[in-house]
Protein backbone atom coordinates (compact mmCIF):
# COMPACT_ATOMS: atom_id res chain seq x y z
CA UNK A 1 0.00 0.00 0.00
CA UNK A 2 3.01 2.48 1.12
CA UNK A 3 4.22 2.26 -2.82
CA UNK A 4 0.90 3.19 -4.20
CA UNK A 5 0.47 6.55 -2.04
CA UNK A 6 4.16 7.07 -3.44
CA UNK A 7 3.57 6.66 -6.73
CA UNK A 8 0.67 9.04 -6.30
CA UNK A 9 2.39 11.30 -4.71
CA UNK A 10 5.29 11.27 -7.48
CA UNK A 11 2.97 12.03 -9.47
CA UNK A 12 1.00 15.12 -8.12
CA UNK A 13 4.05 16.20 -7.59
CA UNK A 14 5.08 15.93 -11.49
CA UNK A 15 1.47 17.43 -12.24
CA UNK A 16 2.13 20.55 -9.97
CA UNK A 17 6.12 20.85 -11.40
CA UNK A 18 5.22 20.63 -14.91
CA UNK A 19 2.27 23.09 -14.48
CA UNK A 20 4.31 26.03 -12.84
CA UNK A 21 6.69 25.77 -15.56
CA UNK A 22 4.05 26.44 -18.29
CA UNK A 23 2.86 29.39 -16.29
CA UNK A 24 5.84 30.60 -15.29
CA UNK A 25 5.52 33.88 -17.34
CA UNK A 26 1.79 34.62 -16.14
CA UNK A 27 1.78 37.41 -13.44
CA UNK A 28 -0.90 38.07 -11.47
CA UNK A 29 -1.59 40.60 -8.69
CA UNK A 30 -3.54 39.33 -5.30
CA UNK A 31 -6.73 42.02 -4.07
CA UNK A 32 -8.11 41.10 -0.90
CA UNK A 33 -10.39 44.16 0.17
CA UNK A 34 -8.09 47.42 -0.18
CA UNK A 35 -4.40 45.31 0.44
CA UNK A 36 -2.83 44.30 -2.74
CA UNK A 37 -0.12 42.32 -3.62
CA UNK A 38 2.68 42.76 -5.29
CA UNK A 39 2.81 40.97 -9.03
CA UNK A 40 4.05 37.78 -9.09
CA UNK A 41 3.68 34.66 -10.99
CA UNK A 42 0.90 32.37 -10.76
CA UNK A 43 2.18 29.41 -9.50
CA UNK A 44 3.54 31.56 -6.48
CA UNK A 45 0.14 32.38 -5.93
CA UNK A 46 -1.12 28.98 -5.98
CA UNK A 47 1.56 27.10 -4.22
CA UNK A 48 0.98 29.98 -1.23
CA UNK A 49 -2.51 29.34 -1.65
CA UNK A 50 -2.41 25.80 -1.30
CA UNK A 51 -0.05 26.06 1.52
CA UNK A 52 -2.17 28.32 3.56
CA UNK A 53 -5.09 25.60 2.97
CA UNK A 54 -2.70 23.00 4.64
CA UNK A 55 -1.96 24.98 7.40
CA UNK A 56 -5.71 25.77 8.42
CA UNK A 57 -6.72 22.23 7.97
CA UNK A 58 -3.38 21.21 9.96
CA UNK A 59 -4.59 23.52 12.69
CA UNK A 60 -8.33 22.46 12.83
CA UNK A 61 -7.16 18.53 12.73
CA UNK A 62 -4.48 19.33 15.63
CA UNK A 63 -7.72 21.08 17.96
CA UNK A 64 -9.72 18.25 17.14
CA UNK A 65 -7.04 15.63 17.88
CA UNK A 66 -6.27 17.06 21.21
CA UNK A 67 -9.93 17.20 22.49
CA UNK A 68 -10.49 13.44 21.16
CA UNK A 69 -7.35 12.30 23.11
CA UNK A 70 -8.88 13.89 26.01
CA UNK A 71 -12.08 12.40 25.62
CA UNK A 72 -10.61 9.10 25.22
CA UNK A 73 -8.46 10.07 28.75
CA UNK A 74 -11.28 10.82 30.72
CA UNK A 75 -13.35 7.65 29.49
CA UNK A 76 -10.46 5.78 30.28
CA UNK A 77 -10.39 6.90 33.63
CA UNK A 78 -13.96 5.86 34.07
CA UNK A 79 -14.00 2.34 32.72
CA UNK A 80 -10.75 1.79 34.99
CA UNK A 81 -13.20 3.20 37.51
CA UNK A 82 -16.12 1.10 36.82
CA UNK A 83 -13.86 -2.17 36.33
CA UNK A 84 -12.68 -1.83 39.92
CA UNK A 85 -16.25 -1.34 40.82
CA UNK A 86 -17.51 -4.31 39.13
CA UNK A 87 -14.41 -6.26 40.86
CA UNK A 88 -14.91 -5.26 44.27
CA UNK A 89 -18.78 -6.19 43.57
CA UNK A 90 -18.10 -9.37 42.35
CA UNK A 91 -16.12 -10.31 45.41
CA UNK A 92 -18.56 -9.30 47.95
CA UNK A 93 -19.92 -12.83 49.64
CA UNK A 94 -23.83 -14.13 50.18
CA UNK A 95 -23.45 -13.51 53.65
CA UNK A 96 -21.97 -9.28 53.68
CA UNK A 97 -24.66 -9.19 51.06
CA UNK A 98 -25.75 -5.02 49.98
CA UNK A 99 -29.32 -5.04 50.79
CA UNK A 100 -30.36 -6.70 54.55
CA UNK A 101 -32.21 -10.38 54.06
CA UNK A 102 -35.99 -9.32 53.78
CA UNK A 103 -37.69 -9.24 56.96
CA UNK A 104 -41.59 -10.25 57.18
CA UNK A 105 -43.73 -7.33 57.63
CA UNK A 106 -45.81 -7.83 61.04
CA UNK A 107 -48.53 -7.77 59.48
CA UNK A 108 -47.65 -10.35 57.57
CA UNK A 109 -47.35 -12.21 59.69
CA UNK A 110 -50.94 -11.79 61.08
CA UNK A 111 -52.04 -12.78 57.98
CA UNK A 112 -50.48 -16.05 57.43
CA UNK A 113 -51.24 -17.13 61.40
CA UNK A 114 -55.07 -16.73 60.02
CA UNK A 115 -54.49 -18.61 57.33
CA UNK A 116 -53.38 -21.77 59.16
C-alpha cells in the first residue's frame, strides 16, 4: 500500500512541477479588500494558496485531535473506575450481602397465622 500513495504522490508532484513551468511567465496581482499584492507569478500564488489551505486544515485537525485524546483520557479513567467497581462487587460474599435479608412485615405475619 506504502508504494501506491508514493507513486501518487510522485505524481501530483510531477502534475504541480510541470504546471508552474508552463505558467511561469503569467503574473498576477492578489486584491483582498483594499491590500494588494505585489505581481508575481501564478504558480507563487497557488503554491501559497495551497499552503495556507494545509496549514488551516493542519490547525483544525491538531484542535480536534487534542480534544479526542482527552475524551478518550477521561473515558479511560472511568472504565478503569467502573472495572474496579464491578471487581470489588463481584467479590462481595452471600453472607456481607448489599441489601439486609428481607424481613416479614408484622402484618404479615398476622395474615399467614389466620391462614393456618
Amino acid at each position: 500500500m506504502w508504494f501506491v500513495r508514493w507513486i501518487g504522490a510522485i505524481l501530483v508532484v510531477l502534475v504541480l512541477v510541470v504546471l508552474a513551468t508552463q505558467n511561469s511567465a503569467l503574473q498576477v496581482v492578489v486584491r483582498f479588500y483594499k491590500w494588494q499584492s505585489v505581481e508575481m507569478p501564478l504558480w507563487v500564488v497557488m503554491y501559497l494558496s495551497y499552503a495556507a489551505g494545509l496549514l488551516s486544515w493542519l490547525v483544525i485537525s491538531l484542535i480536534r485531535v487534542l480534544g479526542l485524546r482527552r475524551a478518550l483520557r477521561r473515558l479511560t479513567k472511568e472504565n478503569e473506575r467502573l472495572k474496579s467497581e464491578l471487581g470489588r462487587l463481584r467479590n462481595i460474599s452471600v453472607e456481607e450481602g448489599i441489601l439486609a435479608p428481607a424481613q416479614p412485615s408484622p402484618g404479615a405475619l398476622d395474615q399467614e397465622a389466620e391462614q393456618s
